[in-house]
PDB file of N, CA and C in Angstrom:
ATOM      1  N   UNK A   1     200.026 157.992 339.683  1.00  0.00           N
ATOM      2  CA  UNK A   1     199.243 158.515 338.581  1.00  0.00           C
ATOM      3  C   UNK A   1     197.816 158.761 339.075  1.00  0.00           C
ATOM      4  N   UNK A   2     197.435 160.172 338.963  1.00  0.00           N
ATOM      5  CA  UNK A   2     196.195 160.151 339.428  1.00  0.00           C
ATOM      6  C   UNK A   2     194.447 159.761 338.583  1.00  0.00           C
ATOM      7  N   UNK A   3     193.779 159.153 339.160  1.00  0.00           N
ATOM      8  CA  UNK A   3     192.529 158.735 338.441  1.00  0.00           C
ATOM      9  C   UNK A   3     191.652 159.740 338.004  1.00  0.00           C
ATOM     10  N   UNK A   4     191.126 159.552 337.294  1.00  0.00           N
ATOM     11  CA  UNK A   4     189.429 160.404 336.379  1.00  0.00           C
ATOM     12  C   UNK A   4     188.693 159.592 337.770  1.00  0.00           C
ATOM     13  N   UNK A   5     187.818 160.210 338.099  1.00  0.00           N
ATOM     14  CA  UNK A   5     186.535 159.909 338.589  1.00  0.00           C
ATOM     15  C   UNK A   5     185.839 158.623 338.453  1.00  0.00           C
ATOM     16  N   UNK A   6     185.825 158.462 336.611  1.00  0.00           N
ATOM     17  CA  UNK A   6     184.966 157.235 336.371  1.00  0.00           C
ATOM     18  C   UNK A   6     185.928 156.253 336.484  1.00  0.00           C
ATOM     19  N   UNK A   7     187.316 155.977 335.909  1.00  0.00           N
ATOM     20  CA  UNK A   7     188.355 155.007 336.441  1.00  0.00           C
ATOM     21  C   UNK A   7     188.072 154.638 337.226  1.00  0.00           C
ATOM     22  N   UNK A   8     188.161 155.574 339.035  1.00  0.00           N
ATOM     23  CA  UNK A   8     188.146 155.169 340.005  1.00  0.00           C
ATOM     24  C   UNK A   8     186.979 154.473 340.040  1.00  0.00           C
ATOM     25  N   UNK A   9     185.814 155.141 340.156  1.00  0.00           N
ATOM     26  CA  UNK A   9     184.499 154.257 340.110  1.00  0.00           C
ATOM     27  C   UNK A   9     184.670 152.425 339.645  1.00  0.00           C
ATOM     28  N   UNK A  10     185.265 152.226 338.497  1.00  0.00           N
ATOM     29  CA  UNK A  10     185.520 151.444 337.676  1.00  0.00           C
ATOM     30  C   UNK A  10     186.283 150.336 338.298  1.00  0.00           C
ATOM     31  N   UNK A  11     187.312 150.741 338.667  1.00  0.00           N
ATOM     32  CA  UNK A  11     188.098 150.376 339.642  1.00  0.00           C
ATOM     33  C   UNK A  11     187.212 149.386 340.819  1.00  0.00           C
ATOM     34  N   UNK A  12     186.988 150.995 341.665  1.00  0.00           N
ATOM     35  CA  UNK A  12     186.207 150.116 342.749  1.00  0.00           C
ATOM     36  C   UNK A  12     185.132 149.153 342.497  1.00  0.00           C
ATOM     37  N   UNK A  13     184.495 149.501 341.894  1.00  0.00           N
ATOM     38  CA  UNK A  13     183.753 148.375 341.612  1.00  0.00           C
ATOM     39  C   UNK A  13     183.908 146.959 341.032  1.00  0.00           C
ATOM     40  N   UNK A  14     185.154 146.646 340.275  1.00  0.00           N
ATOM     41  CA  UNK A  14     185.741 145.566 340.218  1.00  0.00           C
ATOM     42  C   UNK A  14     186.125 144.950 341.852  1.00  0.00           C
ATOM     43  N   UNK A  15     186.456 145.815 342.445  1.00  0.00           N
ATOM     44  CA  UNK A  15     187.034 145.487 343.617  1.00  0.00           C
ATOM     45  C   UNK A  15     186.348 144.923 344.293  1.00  0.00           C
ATOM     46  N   UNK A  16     184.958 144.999 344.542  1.00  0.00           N
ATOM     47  CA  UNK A  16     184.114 145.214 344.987  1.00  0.00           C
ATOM     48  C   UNK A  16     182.961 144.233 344.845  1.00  0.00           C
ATOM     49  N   UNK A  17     183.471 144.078 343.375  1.00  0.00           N
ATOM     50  CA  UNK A  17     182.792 142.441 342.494  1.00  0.00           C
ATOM     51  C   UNK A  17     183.550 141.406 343.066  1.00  0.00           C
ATOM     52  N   UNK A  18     184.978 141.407 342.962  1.00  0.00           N
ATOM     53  CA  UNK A  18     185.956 140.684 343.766  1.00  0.00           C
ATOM     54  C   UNK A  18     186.126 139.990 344.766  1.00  0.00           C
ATOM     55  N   UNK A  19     185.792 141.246 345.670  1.00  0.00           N
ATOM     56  CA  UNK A  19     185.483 140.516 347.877  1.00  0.00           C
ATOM     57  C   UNK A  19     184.384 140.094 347.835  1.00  0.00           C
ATOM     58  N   UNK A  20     183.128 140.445 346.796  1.00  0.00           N
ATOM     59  CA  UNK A  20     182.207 139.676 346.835  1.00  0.00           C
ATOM     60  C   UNK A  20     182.051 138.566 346.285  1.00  0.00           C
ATOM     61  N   UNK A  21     182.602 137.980 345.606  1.00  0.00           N
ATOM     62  CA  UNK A  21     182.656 136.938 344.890  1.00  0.00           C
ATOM     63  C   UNK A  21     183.628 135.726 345.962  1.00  0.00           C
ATOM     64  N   UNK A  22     185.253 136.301 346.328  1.00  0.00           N
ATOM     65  CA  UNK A  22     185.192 135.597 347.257  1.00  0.00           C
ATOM     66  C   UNK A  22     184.860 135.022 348.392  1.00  0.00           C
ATOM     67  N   UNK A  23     183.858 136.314 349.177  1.00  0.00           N
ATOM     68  CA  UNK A  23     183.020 135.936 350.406  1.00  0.00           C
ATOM     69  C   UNK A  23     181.996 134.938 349.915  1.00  0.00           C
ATOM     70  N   UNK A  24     181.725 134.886 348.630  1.00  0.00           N
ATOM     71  CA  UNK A  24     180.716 133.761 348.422  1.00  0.00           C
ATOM     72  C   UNK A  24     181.466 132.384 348.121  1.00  0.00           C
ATOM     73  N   UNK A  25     182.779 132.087 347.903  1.00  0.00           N
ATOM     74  CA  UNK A  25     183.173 130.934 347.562  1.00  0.00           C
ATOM     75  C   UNK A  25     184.194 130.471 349.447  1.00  0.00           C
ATOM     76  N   UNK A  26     184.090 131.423 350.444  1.00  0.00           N
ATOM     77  CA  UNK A  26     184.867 131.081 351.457  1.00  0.00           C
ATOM     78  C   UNK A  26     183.532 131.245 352.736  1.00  0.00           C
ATOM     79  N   UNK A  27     182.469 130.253 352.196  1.00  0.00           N
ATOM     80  CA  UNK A  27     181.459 129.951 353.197  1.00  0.00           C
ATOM     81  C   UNK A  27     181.724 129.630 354.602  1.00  0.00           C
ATOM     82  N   UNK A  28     183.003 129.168 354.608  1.00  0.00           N
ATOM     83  CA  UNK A  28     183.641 128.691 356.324  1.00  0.00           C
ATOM     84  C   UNK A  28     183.494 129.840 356.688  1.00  0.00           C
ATOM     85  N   UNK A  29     183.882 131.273 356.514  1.00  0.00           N
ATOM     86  CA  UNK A  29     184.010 131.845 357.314  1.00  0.00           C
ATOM     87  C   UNK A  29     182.600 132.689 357.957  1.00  0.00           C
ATOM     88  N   UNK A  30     182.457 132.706 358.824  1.00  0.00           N
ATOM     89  CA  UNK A  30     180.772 132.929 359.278  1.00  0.00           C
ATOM     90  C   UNK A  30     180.921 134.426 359.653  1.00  0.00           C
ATOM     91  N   UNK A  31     180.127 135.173 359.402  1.00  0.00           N
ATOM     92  CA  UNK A  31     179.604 136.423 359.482  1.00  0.00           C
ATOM     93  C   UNK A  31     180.186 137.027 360.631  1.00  0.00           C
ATOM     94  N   UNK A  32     180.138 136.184 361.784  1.00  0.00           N
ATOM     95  CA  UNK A  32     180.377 136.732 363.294  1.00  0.00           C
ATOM     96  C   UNK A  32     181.981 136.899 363.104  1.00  0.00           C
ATOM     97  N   UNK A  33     182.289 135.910 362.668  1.00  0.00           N
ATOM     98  CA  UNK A  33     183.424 136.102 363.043  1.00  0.00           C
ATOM     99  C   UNK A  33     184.627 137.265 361.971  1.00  0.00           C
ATOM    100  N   UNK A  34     183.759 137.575 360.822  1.00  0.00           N
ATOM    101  CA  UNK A  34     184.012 139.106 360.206  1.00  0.00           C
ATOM    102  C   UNK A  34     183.764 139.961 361.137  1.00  0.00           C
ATOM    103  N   UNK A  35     183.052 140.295 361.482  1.00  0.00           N
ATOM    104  CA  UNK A  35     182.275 140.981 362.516  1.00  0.00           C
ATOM    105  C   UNK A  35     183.214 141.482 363.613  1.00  0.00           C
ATOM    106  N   UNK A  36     183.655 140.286 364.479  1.00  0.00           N
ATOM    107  CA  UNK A  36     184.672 140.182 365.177  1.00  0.00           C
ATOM    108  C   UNK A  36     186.226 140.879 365.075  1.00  0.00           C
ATOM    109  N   UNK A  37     185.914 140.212 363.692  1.00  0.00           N
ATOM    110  CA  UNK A  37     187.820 140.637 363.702  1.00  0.00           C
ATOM    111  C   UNK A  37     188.178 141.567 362.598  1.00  0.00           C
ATOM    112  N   UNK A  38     186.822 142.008 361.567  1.00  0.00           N
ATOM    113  CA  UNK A  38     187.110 143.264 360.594  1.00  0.00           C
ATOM    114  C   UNK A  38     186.038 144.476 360.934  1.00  0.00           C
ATOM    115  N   UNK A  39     184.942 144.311 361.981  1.00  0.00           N
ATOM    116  CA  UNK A  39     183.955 145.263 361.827  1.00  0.00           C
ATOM    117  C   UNK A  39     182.801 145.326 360.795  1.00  0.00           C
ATOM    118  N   UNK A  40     182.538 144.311 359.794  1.00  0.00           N
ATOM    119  CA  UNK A  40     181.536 144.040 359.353  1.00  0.00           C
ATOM    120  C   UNK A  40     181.417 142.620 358.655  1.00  0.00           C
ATOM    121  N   UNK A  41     180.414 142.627 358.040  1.00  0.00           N
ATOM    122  CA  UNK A  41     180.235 140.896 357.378  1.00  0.00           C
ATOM    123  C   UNK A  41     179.398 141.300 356.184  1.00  0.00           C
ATOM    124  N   UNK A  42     178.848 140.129 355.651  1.00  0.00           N
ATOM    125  CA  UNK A  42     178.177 139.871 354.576  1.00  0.00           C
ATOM    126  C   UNK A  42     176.845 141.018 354.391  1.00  0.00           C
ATOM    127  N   UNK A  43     175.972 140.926 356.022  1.00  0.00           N
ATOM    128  CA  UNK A  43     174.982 141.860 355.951  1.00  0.00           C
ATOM    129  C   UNK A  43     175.057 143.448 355.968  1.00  0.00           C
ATOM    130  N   UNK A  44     176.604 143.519 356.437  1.00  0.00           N
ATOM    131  CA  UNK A  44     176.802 145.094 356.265  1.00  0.00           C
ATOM    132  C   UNK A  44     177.120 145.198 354.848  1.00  0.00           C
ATOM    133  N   UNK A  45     177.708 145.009 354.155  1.00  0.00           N
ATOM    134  CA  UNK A  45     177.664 144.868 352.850  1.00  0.00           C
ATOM    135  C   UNK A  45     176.534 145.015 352.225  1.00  0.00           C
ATOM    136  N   UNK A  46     175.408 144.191 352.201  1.00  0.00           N
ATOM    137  CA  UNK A  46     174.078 143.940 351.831  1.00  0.00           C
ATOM    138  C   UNK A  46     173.543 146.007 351.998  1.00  0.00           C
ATOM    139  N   UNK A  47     173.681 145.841 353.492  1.00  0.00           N
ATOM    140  CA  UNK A  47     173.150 147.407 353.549  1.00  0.00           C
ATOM    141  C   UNK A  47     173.608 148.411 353.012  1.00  0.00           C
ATOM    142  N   UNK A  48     175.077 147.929 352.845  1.00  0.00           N
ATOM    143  CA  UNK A  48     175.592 149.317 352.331  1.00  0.00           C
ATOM    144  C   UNK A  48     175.302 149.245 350.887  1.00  0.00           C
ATOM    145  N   UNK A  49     174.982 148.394 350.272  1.00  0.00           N
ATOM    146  CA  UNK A  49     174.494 148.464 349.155  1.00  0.00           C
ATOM    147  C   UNK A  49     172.921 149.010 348.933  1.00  0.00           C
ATOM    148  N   UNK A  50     172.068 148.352 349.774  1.00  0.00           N
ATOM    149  CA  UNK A  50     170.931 149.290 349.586  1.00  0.00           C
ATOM    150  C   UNK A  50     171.305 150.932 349.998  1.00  0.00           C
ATOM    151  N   UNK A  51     171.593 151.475 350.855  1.00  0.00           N
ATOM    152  CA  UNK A  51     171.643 152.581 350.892  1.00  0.00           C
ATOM    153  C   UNK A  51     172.373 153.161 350.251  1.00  0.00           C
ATOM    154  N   UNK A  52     172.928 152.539 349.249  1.00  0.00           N
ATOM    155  CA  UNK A  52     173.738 153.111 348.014  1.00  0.00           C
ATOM    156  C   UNK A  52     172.605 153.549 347.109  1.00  0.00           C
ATOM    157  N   UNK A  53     171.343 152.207 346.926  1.00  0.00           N
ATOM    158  CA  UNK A  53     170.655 152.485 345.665  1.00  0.00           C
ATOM    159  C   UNK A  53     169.652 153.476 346.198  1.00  0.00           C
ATOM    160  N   UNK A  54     169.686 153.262 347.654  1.00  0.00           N
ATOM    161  CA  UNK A  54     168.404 154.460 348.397  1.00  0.00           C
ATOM    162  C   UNK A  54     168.982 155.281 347.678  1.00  0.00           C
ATOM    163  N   UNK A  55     169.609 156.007 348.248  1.00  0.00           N
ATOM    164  CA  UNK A  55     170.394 157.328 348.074  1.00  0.00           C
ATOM    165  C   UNK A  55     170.333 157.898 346.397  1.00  0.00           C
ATOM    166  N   UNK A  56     170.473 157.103 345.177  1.00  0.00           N
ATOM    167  CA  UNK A  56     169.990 157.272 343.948  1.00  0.00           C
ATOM    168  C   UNK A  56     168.781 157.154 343.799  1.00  0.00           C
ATOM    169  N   UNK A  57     167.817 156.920 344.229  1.00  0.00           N
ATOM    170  CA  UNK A  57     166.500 156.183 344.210  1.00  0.00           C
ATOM    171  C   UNK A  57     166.101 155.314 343.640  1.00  0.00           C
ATOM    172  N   UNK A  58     167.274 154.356 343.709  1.00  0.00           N
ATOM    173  CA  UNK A  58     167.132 153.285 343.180  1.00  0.00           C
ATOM    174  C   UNK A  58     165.655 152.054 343.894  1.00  0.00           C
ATOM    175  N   UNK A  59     165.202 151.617 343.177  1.00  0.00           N
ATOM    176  CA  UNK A  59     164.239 150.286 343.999  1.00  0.00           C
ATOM    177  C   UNK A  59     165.403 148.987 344.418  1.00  0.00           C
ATOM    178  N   UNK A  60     165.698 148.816 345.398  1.00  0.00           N
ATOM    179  CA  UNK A  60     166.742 147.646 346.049  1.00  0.00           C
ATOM    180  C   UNK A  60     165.740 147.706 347.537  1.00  0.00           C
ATOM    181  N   UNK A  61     165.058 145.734 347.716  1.00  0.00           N
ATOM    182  CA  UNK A  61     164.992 145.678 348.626  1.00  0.00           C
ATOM    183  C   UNK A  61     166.260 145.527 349.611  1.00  0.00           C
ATOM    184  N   UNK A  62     165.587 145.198 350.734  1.00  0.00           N
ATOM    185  CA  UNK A  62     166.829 144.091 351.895  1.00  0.00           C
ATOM    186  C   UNK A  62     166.973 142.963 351.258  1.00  0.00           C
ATOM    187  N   UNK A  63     166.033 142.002 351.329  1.00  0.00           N
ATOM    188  CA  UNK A  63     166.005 140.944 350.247  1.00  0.00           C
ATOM    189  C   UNK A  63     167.067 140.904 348.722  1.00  0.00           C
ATOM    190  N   UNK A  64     166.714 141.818 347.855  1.00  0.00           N
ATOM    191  CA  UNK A  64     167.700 141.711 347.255  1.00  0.00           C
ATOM    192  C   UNK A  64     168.701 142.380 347.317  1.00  0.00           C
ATOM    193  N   UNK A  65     168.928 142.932 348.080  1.00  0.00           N
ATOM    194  CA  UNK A  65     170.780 143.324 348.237  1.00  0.00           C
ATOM    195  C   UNK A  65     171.167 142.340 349.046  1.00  0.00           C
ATOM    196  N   UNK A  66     170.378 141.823 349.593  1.00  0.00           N
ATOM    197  CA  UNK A  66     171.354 140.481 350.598  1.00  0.00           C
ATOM    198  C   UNK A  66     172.048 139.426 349.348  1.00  0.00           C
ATOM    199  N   UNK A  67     170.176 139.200 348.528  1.00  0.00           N
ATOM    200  CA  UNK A  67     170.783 137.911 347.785  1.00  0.00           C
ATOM    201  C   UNK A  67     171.858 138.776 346.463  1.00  0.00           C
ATOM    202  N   UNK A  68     171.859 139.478 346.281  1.00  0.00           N
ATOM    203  CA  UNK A  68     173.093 140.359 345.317  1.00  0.00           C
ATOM    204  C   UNK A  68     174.667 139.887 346.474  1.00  0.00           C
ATOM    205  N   UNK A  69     174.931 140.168 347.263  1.00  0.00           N
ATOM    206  CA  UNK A  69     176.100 139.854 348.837  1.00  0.00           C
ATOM    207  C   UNK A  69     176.099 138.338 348.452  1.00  0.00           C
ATOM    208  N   UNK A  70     174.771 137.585 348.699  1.00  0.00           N
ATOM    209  CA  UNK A  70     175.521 136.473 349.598  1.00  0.00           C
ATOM    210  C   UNK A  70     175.206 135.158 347.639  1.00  0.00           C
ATOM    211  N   UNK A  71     174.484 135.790 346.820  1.00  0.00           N
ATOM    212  CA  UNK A  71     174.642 134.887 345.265  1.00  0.00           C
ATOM    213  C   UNK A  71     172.884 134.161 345.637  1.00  0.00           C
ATOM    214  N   UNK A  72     172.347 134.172 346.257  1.00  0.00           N
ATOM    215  CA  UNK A  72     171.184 133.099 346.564  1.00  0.00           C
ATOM    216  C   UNK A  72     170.306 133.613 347.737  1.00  0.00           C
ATOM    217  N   UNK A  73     169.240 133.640 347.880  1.00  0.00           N
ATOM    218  CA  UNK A  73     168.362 134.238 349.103  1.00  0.00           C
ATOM    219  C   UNK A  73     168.984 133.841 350.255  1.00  0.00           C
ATOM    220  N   UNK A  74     169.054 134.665 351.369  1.00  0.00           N
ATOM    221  CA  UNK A  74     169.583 134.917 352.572  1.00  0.00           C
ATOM    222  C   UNK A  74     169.530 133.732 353.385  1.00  0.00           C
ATOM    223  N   UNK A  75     167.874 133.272 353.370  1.00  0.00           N
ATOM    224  CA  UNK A  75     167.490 131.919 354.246  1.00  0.00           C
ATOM    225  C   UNK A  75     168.284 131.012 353.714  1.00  0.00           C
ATOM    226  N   UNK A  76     168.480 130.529 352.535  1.00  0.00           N
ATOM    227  CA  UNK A  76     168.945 129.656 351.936  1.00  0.00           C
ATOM    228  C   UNK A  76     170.444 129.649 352.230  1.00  0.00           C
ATOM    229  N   UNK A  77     171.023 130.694 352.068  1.00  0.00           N
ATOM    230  CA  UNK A  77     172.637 131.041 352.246  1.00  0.00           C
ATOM    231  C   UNK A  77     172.474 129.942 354.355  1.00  0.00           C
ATOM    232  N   UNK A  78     171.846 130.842 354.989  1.00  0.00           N
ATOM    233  CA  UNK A  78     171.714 130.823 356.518  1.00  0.00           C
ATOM    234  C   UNK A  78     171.969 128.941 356.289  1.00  0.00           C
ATOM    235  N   UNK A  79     170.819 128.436 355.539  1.00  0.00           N
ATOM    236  CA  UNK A  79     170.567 127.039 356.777  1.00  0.00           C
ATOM    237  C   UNK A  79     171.723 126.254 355.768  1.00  0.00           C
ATOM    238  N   UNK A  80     172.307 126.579 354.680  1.00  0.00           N
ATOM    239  CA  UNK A  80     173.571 126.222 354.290  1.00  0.00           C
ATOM    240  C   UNK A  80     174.932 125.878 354.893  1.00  0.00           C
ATOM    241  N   UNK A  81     175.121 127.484 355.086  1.00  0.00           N
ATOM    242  CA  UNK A  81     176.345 127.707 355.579  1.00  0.00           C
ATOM    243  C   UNK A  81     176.456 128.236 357.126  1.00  0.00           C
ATOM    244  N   UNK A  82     175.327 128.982 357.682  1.00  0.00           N
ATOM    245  CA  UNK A  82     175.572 129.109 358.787  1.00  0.00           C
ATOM    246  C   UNK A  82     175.690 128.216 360.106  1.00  0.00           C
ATOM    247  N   UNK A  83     176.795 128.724 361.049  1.00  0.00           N
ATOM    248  CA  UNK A  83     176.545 127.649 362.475  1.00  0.00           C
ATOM    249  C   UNK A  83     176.362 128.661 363.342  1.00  0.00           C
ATOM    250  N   UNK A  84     175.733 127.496 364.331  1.00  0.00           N
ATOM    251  CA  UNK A  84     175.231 128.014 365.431  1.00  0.00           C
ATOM    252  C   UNK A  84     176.691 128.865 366.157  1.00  0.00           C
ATOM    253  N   UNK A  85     176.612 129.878 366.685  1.00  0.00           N
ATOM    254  CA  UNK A  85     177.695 130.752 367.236  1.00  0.00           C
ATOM    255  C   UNK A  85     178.083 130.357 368.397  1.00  0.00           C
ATOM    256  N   UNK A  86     179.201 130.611 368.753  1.00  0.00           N
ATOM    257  CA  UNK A  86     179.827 129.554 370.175  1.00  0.00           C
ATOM    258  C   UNK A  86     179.763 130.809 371.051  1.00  0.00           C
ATOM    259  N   UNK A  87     179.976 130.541 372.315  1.00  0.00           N
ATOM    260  CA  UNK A  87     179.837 131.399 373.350  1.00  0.00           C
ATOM    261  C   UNK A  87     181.017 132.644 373.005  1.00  0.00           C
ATOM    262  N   UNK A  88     182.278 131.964 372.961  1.00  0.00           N
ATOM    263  CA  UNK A  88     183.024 132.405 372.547  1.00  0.00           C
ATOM    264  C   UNK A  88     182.925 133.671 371.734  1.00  0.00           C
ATOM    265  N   UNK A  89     182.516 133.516 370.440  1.00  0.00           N
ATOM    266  CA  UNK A  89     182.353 134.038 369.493  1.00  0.00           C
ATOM    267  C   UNK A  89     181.041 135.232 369.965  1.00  0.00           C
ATOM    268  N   UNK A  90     179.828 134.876 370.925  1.00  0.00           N
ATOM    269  CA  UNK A  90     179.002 136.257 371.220  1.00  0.00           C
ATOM    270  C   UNK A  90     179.458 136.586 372.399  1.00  0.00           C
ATOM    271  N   UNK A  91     180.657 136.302 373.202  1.00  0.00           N
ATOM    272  CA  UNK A  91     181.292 137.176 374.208  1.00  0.00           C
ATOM    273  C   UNK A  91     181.946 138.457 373.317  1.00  0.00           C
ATOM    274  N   UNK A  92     182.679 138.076 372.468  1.00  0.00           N
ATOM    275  CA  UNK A  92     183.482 138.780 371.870  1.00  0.00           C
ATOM    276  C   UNK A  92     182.611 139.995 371.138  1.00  0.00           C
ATOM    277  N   UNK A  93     181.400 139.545 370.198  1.00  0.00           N
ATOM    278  CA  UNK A  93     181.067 140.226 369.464  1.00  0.00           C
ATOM    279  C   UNK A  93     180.231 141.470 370.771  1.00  0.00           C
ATOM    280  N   UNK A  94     179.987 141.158 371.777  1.00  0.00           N
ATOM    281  CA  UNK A  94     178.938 141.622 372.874  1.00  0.00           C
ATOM    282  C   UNK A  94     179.941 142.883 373.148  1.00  0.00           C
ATOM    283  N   UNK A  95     181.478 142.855 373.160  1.00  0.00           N
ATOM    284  CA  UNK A  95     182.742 143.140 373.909  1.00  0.00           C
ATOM    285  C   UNK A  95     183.100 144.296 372.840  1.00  0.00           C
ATOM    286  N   UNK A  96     182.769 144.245 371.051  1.00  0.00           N
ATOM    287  CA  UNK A  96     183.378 145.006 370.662  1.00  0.00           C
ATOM    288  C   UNK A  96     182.077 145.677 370.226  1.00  0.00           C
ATOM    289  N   UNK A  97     182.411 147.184 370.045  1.00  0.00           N
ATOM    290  CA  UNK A  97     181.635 148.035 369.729  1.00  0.00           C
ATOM    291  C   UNK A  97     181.474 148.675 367.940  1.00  0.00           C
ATOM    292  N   UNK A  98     180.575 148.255 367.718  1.00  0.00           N
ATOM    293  CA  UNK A  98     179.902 148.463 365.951  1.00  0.00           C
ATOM    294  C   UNK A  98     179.435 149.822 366.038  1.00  0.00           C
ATOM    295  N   UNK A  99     179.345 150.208 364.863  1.00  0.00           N
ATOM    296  CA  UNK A  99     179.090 151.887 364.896  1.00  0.00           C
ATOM    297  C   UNK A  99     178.439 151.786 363.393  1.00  0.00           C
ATOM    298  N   UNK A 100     177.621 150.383 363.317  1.00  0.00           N
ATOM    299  CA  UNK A 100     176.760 150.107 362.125  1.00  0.00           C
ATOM    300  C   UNK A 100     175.904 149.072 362.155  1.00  0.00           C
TER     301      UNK A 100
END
């Protein structure tokens, strides 16, 4: 069945509320290692959201599209949930190539 425009919109954006909501309740998993094994993380998200509101001319800092991504200011999210990255983990990320 094919969608109206705004459906879809509608749609995605539930969707969208969704992965974000669970990336905020599955703190184990650390940024790098999205990064690693899907091609982006929490902060690509963040951006692609500002340059969503750029693009409308919307006012969205970095700042707040991060804390919109991660539920709470960025620093705060960081000395929370983040760990220090294992060698491992910046061989790999060094190894695959981002195109963002």
């Amino acid at each position: 069945m094919p969608l109206d425009d705004a459906t879809r919109t509608e749609l995605e954006a539930a969707a969208f509320r969704t992965l974000v909501q669970h990336l905020r309740t599955r703190t184990d998993v650390q940024n790098i290692d999205l990064m690693n094994l899907a091609g982006f993380c929490r902060n690509c998200l963040s951006s692609w959201l500002k340059d969503a509101a750029d693009a409308r001319g919307v006012a969205l800092s970095k700042d707040e599209s991060r804390e919109a991504i991660y539920g709470m200011p960025y620093e705060d999210w960081k000395a929370k949930h983040q760990k220090e990255a294992t060698a491992d983990q910046l061989a790999k990320m060094a190894s695959v190539n981002h195109k963002h």
